[in-house]
Protein backbone atom coordinates (compact mmCIF):
# COMPACT_ATOMS: atom_id res chain seq x y z
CA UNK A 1 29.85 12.49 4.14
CA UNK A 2 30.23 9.83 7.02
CA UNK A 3 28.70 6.25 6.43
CA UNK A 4 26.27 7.29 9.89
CA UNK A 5 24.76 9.85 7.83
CA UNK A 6 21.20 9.46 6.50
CA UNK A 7 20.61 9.42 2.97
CA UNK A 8 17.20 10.02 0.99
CA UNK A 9 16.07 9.61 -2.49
CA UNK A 10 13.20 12.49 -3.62
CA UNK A 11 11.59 11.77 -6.77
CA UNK A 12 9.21 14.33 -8.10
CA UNK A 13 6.50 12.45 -10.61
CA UNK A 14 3.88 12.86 -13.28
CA UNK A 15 2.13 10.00 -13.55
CA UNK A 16 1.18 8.59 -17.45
CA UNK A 17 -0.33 5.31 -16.95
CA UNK A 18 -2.37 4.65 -13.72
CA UNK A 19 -2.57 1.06 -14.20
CA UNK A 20 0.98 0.60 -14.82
CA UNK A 21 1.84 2.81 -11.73
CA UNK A 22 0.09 1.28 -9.53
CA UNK A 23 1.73 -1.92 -10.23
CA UNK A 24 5.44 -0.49 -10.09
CA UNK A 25 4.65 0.66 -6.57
CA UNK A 26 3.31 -2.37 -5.45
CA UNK A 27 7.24 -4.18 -6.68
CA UNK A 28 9.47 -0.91 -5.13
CA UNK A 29 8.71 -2.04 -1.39
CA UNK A 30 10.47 -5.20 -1.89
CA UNK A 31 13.61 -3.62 -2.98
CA UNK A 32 14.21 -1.38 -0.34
CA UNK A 33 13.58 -3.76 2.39
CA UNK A 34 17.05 -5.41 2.20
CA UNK A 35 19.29 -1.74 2.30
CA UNK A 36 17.08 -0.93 5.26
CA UNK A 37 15.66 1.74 3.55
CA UNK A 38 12.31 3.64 4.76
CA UNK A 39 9.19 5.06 2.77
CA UNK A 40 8.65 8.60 4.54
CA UNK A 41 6.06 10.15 2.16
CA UNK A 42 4.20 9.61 -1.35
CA UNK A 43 1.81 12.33 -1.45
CA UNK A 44 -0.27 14.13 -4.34
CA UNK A 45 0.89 17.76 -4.64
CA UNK A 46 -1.56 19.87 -3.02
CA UNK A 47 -0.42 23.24 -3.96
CA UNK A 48 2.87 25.38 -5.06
CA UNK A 49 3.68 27.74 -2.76
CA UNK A 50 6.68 29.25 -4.21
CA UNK A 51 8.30 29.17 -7.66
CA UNK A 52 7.54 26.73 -10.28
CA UNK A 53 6.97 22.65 -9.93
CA UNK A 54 6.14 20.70 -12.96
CA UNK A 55 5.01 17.28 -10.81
CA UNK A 56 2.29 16.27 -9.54
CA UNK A 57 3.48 13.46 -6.95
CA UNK A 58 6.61 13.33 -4.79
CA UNK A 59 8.26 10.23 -2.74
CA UNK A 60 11.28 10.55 -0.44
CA UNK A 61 12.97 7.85 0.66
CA UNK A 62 15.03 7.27 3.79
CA UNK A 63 18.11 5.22 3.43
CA UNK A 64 20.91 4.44 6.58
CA UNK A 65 23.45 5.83 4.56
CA UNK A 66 24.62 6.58 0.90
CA UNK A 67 26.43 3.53 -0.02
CA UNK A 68 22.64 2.00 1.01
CA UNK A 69 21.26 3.97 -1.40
CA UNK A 70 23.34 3.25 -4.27
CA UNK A 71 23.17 -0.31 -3.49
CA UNK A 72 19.12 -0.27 -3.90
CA UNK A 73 19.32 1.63 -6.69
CA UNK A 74 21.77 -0.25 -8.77
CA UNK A 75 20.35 -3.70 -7.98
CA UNK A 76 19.43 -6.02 -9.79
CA UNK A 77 15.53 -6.04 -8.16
CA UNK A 78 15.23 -2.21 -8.45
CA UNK A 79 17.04 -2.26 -12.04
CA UNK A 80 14.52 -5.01 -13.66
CA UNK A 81 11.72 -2.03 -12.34
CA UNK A 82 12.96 0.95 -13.99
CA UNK A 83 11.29 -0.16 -17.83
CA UNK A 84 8.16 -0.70 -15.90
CA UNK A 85 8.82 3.06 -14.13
CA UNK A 86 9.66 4.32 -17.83
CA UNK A 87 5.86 3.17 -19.56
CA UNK A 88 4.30 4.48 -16.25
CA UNK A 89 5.22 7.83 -15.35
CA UNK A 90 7.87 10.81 -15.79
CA UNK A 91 10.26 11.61 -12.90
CA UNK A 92 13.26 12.94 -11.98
CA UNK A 93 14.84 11.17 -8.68
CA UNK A 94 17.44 12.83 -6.60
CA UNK A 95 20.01 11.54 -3.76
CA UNK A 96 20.94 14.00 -0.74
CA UNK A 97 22.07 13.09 2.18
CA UNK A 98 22.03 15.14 5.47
């Protein structure tokens, strides 16, 4: 796909440790800020309406583009959070674009 195309990250999560989630959220902000990157939701899953789904929270993040999202993601800022993400919660994360 074309570097004008909009990517997102959607990570589905079950949360494990409330304290420690709360503070991992508070650090993410900071390293999306400088790929330009934009929280669209966090929400609390309110019901299924089809199929099966495992998690009980979902994010999806808006990035300018796919190389943007890499970037973020293989940072060093976002990289020093993923041990802290580990203690506090399962998830699976997933990159479209479109």
């Amino acid at each position: 796909m074309s570097e004008t195309v909009a990517a997102y990250v959607i990570g589905h999560i079950s949360v494990k440790d409330a304290a420690l989630w709360a503070e991992y959220r508070s650090r993410v902000p900071a390293t999306l800020a400088p790929w330009g990157a934009e929280l669209l939701l966090r929400g609390t899953k309110t019901a299924v309406l089809s199929g099966e789904h495992a998690y009980d929270d979902t994010v999806v993040i808006r990035f300018p583009n796919r190389a943007a999202l890499d970037g973020w993601y293989a940072s060093a800022a976002y990289q020093a959070l993923i041990p802290l993400r580990a203690r506090a919660a399962d998830l699976v994360l997933i990159a479209y674009e479109g």
